[in-house]
C-alpha atoms as a PDB file:
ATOM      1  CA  UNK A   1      15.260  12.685  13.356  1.00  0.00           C
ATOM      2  CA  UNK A   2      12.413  10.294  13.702  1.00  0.00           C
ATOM      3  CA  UNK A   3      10.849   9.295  10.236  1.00  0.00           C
ATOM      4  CA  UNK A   4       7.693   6.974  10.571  1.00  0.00           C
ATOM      5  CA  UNK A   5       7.637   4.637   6.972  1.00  0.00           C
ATOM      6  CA  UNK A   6       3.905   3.161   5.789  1.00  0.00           C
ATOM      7  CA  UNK A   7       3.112   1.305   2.498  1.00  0.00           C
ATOM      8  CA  UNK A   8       0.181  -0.699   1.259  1.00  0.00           C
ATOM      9  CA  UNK A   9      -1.739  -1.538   4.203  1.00  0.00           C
ATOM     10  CA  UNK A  10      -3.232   0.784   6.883  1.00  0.00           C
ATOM     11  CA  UNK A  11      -1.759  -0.104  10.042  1.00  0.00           C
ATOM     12  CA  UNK A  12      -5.163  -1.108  12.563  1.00  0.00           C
ATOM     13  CA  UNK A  13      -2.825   0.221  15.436  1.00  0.00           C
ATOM     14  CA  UNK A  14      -2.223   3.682  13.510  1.00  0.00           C
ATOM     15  CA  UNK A  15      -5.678   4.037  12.848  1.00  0.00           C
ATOM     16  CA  UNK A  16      -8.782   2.061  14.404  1.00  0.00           C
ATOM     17  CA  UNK A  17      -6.976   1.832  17.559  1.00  0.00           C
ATOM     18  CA  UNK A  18      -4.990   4.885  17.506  1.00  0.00           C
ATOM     19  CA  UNK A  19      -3.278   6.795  20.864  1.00  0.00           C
ATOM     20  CA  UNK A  20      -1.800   9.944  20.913  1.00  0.00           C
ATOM     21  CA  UNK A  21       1.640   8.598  22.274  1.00  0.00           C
ATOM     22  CA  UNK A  22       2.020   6.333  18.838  1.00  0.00           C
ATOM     23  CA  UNK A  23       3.050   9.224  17.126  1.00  0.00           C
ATOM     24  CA  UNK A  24       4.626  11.318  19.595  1.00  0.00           C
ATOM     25  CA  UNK A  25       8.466  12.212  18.522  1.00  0.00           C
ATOM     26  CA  UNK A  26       7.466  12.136  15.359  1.00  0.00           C
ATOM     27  CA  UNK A  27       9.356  14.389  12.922  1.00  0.00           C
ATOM     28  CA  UNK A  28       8.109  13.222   9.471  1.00  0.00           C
ATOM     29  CA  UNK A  29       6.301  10.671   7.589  1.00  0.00           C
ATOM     30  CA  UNK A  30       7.132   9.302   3.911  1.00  0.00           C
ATOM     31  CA  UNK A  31       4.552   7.240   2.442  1.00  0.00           C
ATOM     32  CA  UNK A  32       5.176   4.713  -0.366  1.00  0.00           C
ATOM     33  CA  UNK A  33       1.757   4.277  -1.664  1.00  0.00           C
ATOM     34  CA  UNK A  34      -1.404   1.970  -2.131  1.00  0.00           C
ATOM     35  CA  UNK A  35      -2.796   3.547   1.043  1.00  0.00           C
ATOM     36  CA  UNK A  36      -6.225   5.453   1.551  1.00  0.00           C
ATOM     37  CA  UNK A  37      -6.074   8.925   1.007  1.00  0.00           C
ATOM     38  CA  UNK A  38      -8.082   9.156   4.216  1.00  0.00           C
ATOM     39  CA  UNK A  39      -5.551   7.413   5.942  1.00  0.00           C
ATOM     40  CA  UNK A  40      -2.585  10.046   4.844  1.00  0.00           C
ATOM     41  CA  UNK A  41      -4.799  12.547   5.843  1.00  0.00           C
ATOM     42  CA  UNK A  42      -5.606  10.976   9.871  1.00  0.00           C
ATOM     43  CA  UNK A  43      -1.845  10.374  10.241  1.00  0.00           C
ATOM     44  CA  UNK A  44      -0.821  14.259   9.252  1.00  0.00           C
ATOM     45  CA  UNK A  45      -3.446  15.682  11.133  1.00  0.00           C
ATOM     46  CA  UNK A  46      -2.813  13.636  14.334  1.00  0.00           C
ATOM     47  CA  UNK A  47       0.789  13.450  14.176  1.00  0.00           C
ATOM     48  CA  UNK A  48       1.447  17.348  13.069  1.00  0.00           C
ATOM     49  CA  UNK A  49       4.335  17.100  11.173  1.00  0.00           C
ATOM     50  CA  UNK A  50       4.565  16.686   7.273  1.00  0.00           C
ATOM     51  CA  UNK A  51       3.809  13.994   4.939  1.00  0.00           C
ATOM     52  CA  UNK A  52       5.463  12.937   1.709  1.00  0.00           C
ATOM     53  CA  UNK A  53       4.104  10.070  -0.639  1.00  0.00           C
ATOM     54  CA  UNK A  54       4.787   8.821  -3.980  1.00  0.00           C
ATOM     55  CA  UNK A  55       2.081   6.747  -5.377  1.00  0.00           C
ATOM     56  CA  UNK A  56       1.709   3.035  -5.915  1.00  0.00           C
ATOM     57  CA  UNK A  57       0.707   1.105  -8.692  1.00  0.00           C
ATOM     58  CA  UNK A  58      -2.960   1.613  -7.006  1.00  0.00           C
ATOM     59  CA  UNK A  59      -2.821   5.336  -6.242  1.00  0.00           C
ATOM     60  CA  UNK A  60      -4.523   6.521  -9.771  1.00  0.00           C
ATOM     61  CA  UNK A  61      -7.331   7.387  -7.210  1.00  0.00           C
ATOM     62  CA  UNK A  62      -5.286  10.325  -5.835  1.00  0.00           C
ATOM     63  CA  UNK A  63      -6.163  12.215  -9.650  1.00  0.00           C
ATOM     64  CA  UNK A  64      -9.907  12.209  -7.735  1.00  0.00           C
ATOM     65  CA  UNK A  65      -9.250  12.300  -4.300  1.00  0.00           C
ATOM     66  CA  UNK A  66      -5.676  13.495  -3.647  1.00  0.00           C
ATOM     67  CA  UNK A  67      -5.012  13.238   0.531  1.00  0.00           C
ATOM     68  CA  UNK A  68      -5.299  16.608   1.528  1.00  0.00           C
ATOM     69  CA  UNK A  69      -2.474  18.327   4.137  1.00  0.00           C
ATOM     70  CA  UNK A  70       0.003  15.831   2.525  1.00  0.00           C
ATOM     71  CA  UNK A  71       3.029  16.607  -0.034  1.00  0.00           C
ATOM     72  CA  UNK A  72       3.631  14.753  -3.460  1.00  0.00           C
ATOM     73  CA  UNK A  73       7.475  14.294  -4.084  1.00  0.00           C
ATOM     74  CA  UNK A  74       7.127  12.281  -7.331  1.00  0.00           C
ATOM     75  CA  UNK A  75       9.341  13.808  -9.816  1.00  0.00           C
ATOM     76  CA  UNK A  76      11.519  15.907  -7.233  1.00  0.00           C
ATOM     77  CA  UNK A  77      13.751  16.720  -4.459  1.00  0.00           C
ATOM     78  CA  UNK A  78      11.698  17.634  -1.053  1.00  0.00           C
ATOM     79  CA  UNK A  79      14.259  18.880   1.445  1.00  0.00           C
ATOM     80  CA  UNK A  80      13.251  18.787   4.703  1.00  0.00           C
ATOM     81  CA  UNK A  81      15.295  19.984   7.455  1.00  0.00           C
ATOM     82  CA  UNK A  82      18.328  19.250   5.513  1.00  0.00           C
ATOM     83  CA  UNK A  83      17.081  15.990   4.583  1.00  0.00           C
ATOM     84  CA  UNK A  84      16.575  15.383   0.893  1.00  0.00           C
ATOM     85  CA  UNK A  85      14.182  13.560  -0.341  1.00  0.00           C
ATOM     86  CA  UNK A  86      13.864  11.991  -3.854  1.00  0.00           C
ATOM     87  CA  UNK A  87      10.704  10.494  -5.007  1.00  0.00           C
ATOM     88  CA  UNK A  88       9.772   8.293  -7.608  1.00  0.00           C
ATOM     89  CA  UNK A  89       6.764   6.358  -7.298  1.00  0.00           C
ATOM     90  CA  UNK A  90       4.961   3.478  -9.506  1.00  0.00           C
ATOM     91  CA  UNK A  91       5.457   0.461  -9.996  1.00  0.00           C
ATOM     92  CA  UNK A  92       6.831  -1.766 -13.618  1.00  0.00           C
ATOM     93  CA  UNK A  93       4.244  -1.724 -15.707  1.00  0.00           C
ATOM     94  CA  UNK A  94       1.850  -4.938 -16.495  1.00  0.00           C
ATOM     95  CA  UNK A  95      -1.073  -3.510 -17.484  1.00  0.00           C
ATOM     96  CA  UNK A  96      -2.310   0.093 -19.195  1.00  0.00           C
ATOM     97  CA  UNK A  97      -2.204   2.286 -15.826  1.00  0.00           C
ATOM     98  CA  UNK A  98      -1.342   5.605 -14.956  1.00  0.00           C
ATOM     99  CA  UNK A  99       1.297   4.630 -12.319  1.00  0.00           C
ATOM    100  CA  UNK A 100       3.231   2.164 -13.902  1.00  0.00           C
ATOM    101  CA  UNK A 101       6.079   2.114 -15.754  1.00  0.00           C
ATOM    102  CA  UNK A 102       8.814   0.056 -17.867  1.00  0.00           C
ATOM    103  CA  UNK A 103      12.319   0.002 -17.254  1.00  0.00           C
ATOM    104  CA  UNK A 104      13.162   2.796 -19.882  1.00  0.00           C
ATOM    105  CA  UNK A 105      10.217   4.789 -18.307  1.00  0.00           C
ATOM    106  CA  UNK A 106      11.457   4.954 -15.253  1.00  0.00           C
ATOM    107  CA  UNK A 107      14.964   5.598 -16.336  1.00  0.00           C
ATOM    108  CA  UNK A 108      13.721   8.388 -18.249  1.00  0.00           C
ATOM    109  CA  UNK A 109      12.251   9.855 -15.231  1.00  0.00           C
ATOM    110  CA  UNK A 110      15.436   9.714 -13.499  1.00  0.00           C
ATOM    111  CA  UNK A 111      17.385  11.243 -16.254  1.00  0.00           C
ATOM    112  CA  UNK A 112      15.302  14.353 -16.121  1.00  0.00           C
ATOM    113  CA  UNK A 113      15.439  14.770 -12.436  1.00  0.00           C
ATOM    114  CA  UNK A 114      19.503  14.555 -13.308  1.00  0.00           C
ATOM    115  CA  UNK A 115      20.039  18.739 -13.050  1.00  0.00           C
ATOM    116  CA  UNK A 116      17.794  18.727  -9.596  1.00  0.00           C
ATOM    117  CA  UNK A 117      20.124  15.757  -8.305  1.00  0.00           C
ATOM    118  CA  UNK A 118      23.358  17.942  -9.384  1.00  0.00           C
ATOM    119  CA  UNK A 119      22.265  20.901  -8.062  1.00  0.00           C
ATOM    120  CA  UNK A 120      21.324  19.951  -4.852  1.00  0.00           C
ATOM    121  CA  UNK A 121      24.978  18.014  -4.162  1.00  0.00           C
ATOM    122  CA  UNK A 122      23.013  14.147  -4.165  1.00  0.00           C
ATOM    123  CA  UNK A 123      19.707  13.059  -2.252  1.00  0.00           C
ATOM    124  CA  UNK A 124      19.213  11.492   1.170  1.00  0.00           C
ATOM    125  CA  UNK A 125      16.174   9.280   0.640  1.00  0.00           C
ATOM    126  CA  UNK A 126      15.091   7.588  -2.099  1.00  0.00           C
ATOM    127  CA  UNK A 127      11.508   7.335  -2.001  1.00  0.00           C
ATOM    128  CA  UNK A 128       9.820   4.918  -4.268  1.00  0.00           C
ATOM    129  CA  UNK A 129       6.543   2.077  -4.404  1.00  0.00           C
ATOM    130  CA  UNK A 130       8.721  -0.680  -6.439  1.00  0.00           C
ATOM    131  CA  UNK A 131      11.732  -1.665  -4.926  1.00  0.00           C
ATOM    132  CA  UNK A 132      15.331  -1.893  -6.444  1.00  0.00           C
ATOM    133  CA  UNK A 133      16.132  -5.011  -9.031  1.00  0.00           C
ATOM    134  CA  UNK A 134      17.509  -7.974  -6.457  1.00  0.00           C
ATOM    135  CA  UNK A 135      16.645  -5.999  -3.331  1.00  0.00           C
ATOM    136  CA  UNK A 136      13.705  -7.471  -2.641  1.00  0.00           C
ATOM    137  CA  UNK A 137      11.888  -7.723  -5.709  1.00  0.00           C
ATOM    138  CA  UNK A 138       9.682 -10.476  -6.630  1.00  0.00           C
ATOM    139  CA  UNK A 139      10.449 -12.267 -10.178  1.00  0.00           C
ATOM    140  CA  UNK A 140       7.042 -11.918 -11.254  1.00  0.00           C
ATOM    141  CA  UNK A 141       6.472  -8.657 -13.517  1.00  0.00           C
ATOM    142  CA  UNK A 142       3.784  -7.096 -11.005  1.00  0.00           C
ATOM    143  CA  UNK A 143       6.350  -7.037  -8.164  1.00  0.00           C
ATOM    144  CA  UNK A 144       9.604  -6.436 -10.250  1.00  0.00           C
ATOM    145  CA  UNK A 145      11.575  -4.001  -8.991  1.00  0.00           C
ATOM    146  CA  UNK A 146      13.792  -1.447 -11.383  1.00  0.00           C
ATOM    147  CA  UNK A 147      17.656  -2.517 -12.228  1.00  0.00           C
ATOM    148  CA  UNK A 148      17.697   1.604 -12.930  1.00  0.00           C
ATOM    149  CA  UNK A 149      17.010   2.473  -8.741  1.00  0.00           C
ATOM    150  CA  UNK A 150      20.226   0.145  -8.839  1.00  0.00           C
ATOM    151  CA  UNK A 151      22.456   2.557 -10.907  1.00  0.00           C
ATOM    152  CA  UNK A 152      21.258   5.760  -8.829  1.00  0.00           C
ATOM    153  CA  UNK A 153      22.330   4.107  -5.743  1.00  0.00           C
ATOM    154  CA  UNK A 154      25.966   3.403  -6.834  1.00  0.00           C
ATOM    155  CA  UNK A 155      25.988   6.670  -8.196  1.00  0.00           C
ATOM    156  CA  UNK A 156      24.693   8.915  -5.222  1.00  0.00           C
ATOM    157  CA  UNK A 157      24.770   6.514  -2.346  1.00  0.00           C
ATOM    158  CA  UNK A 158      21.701   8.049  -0.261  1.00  0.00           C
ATOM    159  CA  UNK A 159      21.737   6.918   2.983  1.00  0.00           C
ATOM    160  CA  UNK A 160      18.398   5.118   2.574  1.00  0.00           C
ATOM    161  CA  UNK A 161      16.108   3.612   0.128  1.00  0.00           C
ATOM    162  CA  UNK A 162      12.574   3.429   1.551  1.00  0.00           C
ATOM    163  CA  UNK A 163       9.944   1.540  -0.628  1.00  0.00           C
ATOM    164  CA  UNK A 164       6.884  -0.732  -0.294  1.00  0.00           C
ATOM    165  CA  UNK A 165       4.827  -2.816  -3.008  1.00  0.00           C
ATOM    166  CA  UNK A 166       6.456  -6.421  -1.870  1.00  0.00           C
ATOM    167  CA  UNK A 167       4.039  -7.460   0.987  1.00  0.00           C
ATOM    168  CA  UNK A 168       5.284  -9.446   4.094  1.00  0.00           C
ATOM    169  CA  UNK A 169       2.127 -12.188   2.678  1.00  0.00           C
ATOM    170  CA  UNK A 170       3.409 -12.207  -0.481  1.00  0.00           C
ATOM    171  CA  UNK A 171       7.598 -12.251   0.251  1.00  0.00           C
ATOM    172  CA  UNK A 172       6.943 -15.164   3.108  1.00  0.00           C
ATOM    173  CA  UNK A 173       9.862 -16.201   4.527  1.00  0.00           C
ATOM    174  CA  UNK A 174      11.724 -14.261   1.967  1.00  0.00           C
ATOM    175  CA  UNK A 175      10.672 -10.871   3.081  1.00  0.00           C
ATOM    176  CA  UNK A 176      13.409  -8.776   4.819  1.00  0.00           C
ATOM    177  CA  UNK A 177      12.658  -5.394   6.243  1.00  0.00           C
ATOM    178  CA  UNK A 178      16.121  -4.301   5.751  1.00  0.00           C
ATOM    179  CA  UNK A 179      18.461  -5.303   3.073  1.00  0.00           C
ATOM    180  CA  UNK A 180      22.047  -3.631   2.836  1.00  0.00           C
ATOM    181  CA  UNK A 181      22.704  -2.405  -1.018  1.00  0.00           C
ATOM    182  CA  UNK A 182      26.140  -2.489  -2.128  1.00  0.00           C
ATOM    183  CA  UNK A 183      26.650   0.946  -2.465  1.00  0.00           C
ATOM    184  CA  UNK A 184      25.856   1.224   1.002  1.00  0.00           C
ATOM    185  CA  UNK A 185      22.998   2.435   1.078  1.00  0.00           C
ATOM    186  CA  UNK A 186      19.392   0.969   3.316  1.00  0.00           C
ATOM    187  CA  UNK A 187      17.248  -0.390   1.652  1.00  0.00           C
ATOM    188  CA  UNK A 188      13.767  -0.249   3.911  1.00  0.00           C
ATOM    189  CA  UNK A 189      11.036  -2.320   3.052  1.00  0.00           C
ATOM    190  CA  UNK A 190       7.953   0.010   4.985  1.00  0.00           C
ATOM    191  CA  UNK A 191       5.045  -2.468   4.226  1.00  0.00           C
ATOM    192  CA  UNK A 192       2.343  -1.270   6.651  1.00  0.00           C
ATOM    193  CA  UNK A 193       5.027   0.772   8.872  1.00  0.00           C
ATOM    194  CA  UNK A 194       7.996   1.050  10.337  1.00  0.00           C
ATOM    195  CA  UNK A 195      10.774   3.758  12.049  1.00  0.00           C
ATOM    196  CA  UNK A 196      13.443   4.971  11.246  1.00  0.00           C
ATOM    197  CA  UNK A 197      16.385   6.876  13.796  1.00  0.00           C
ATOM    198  CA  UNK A 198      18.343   9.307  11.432  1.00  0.00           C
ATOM    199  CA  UNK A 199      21.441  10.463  12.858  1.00  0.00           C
ATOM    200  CA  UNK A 200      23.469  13.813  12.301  1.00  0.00           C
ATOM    201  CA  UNK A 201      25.916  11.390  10.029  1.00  0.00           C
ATOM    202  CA  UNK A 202      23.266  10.049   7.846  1.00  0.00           C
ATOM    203  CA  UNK A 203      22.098  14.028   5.912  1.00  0.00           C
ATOM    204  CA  UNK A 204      24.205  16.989   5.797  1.00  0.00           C
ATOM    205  CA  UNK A 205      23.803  20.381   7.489  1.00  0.00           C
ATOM    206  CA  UNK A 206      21.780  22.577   5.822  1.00  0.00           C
ATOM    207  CA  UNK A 207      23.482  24.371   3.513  1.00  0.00           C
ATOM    208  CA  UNK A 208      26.609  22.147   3.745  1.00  0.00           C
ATOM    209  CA  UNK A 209      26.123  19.099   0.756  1.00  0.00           C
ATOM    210  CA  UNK A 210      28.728  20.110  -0.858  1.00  0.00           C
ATOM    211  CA  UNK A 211      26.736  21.849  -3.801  1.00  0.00           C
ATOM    212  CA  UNK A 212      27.910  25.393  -4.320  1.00  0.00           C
ATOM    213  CA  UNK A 213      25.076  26.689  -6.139  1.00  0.00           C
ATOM    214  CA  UNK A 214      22.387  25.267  -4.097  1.00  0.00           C
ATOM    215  CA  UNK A 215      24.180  25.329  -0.725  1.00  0.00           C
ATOM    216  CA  UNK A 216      24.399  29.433  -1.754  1.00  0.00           C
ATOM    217  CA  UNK A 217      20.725  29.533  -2.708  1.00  0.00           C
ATOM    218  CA  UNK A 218      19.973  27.891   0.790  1.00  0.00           C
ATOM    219  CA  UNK A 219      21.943  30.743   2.786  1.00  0.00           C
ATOM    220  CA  UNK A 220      19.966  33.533   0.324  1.00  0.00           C
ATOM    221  CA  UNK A 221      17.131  32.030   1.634  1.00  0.00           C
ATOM    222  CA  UNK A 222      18.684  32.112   5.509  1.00  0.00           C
ATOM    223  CA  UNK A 223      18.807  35.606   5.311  1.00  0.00           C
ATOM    224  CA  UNK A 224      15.930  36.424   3.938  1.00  0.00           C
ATOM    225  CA  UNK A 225      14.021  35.057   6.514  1.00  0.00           C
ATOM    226  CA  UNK A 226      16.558  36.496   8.898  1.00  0.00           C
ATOM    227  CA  UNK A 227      15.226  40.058   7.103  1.00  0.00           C
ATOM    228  CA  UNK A 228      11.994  39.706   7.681  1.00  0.00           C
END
């Protein structure tokens, strides 16, 4: 599966300068935030597949303009052709604003998406703006990332963490687009874009992640599109 990444800053190559054949293979895109609705919106139309975000620290303009044909996973578990996304967007907060959070915020956000995790037997993606505490982070507050993303990767060790918020500018010789977490998971820095190649060993079947109750809810459903 073919997932194109974007974060923060509207790729000229996506957009002014776009061809048909940048997006071809294309089986989903996961956005990480602080990017123009309009933009969202161009890249789901063109490439005609779907599009998850979280917001950024930026995104309160989404309340007014949200970017139509796209999907918000904040809060939840998207599943998408056996892949299961998790998304929790924002950034630590260091100012009043909508999308920002502190630490015990953000834990507390993860705590009540605790049942969803369960039930669905773990997550594949981690989808977030900040990134994880050491993995990338910045040491100033703004760019901090969240010592709780830590814990839920040593507990579910997703494949992949995908976030954005720490620009390549702002990182310099620092910035890494691909850091290895210790519970094995990815971590994917998508500042203005980049691909990644799943393979069958990185998600489960459909219907096989080891959940009982929702790998039984996703055969129900089977069938009853089977029906009719």
């Amino acid at each position: 599966m073919r997932i194109l990444t974007i974060a923060d800053t509207e790729c000229r190559a996506l957009w002014d300068y776009f061809r048909p054949e940048q997006l071809a293979g294309t089986d989903l895109i996961l956005s990480c935030g602080d990017l123009d609705p309009d933009y969202l919106q161009f890249l789901v139309t063109m490439a005609g597949c779907p599009l998850l975000y979280v917001r950024g620290n930026h995104d309160e303009r989404y309340d007014r303009k949200p970017p139509l044909g796209c999907t918000s996973v904040e809060d939840r578990i998207y599943n998408y052709r056996g892949v299961r996304v998790l998304g929790l967007g924002g950034s630590m907060r260091y100012r009043n604003g909508e999308c920002m959070y502190t630490e015990a915020e953000m834990r507390a956000r993860i705590l009540k998406l605790s049942w969803q995790i369960r039930l669905m037997g773990g997550f594949d993606i981690l989808l977030t703006h900040a990134p994880a505490r050491g993995m990338g982070d910045m040491e100033d507050l703004p760019h901090r990332g969240f010592e709780c993303f830590n814990t839920l990767m040593e507990r579910w060790k997703p494949a992949y963490m995908v976030h954005g918020h720490v620009h390549r500018e702002y990182a310099g010789t620092s910035f890494a687009r691909v850091k290895k977490h210790p519970s094995g998971t990815s971590i994917v820095n998508a500042y203005e874009r980049y691909t990644l190649e799943l393979g069958e060993k990185d998600y489960p079947p459909p219907g096989q992640t080891g959940s009982p109750l929702y790998d039984l809810w996703f055969r129900v459903q089977q069938g009853r599109k089977r029906n009719g």
